[in-house]
C-alpha atoms as a PDB file:
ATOM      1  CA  UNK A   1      -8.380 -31.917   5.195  1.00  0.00           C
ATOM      2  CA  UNK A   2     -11.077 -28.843   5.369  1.00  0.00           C
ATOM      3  CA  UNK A   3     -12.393 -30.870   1.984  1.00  0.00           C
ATOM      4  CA  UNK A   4     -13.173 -33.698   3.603  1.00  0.00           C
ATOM      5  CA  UNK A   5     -14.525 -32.483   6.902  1.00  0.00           C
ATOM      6  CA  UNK A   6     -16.709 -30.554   4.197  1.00  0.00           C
ATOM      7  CA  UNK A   7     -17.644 -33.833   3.178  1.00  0.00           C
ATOM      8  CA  UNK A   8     -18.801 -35.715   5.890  1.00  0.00           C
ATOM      9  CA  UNK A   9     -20.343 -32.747   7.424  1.00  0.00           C
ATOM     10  CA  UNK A  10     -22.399 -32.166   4.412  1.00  0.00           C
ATOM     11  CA  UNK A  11     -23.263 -36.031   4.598  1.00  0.00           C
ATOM     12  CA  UNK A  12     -24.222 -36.123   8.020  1.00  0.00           C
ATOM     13  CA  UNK A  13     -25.902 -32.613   8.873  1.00  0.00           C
ATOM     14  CA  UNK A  14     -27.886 -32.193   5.185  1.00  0.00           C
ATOM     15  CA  UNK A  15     -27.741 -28.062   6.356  1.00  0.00           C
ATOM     16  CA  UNK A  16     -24.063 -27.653   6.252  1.00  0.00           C
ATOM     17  CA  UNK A  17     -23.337 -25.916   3.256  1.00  0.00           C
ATOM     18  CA  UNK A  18     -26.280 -24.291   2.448  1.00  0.00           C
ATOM     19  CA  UNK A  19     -26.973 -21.368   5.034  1.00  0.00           C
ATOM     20  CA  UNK A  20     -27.451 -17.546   3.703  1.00  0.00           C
ATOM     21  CA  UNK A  21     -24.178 -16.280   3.418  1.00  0.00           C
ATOM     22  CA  UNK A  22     -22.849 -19.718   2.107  1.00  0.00           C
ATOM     23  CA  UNK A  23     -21.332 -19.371  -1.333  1.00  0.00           C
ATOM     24  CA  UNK A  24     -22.387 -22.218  -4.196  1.00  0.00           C
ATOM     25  CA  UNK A  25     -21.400 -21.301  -7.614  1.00  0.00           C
ATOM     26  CA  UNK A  26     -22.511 -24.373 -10.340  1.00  0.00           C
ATOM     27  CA  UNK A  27     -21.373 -24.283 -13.905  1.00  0.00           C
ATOM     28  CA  UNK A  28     -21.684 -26.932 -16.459  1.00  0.00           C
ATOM     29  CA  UNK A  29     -18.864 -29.226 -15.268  1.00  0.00           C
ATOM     30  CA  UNK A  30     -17.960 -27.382 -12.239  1.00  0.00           C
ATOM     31  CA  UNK A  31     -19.270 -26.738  -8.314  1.00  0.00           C
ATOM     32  CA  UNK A  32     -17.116 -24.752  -5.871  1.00  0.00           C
ATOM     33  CA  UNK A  33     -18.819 -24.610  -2.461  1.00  0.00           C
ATOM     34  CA  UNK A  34     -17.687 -22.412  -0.110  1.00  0.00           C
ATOM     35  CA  UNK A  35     -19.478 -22.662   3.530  1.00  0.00           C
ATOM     36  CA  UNK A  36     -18.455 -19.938   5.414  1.00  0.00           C
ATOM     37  CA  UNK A  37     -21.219 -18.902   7.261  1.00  0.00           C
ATOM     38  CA  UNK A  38     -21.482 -22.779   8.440  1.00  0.00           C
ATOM     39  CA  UNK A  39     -18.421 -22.928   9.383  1.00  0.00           C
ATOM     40  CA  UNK A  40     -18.096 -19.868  11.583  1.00  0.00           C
ATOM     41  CA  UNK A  41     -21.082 -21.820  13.500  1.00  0.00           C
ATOM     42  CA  UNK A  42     -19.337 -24.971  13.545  1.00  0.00           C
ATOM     43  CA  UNK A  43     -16.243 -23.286  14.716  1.00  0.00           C
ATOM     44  CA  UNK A  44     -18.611 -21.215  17.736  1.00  0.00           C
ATOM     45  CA  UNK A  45     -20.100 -24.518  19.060  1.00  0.00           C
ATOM     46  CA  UNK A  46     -16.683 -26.579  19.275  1.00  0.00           C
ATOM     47  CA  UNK A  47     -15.072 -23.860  20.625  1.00  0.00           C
ATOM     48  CA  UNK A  48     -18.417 -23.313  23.483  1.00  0.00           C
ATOM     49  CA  UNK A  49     -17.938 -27.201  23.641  1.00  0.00           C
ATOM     50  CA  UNK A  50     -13.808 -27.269  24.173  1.00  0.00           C
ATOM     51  CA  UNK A  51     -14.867 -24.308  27.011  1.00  0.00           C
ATOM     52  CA  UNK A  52     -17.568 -26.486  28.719  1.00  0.00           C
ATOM     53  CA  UNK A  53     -15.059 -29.659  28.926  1.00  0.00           C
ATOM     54  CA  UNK A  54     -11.901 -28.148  30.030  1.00  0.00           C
ATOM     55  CA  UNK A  55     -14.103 -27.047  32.882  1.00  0.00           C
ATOM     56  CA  UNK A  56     -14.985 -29.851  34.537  1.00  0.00           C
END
């Protein structure tokens, strides 16, 4: 699931993925991303955006 949201997110918002603190490692027939500076952001603005909702 976290693979495909990956996915889509790195489709749709071209800077997903690729902030400092985002780990990339490319070999010849391998590429393990791991985003997880961009998704401590993503998880900061759904959780400000869950907060704004469930108050009105």
């Amino acid at each position: 699931m976290f693979f495909v949201a990956f996915l889509i997110c790195k489709r749709f918002i071209p800077w997903f993925g690729s902030l400092p603190g985002d780990i990339e490692i490319r070999k010849e027939n391998l590429y393990v991303a791991i985003p997880i500076v961009s998704c401590l952001l993503l998880s900061i603005v759904l959780s400000v955006l869950a907060s704004i909702v469930r108050r009105f």
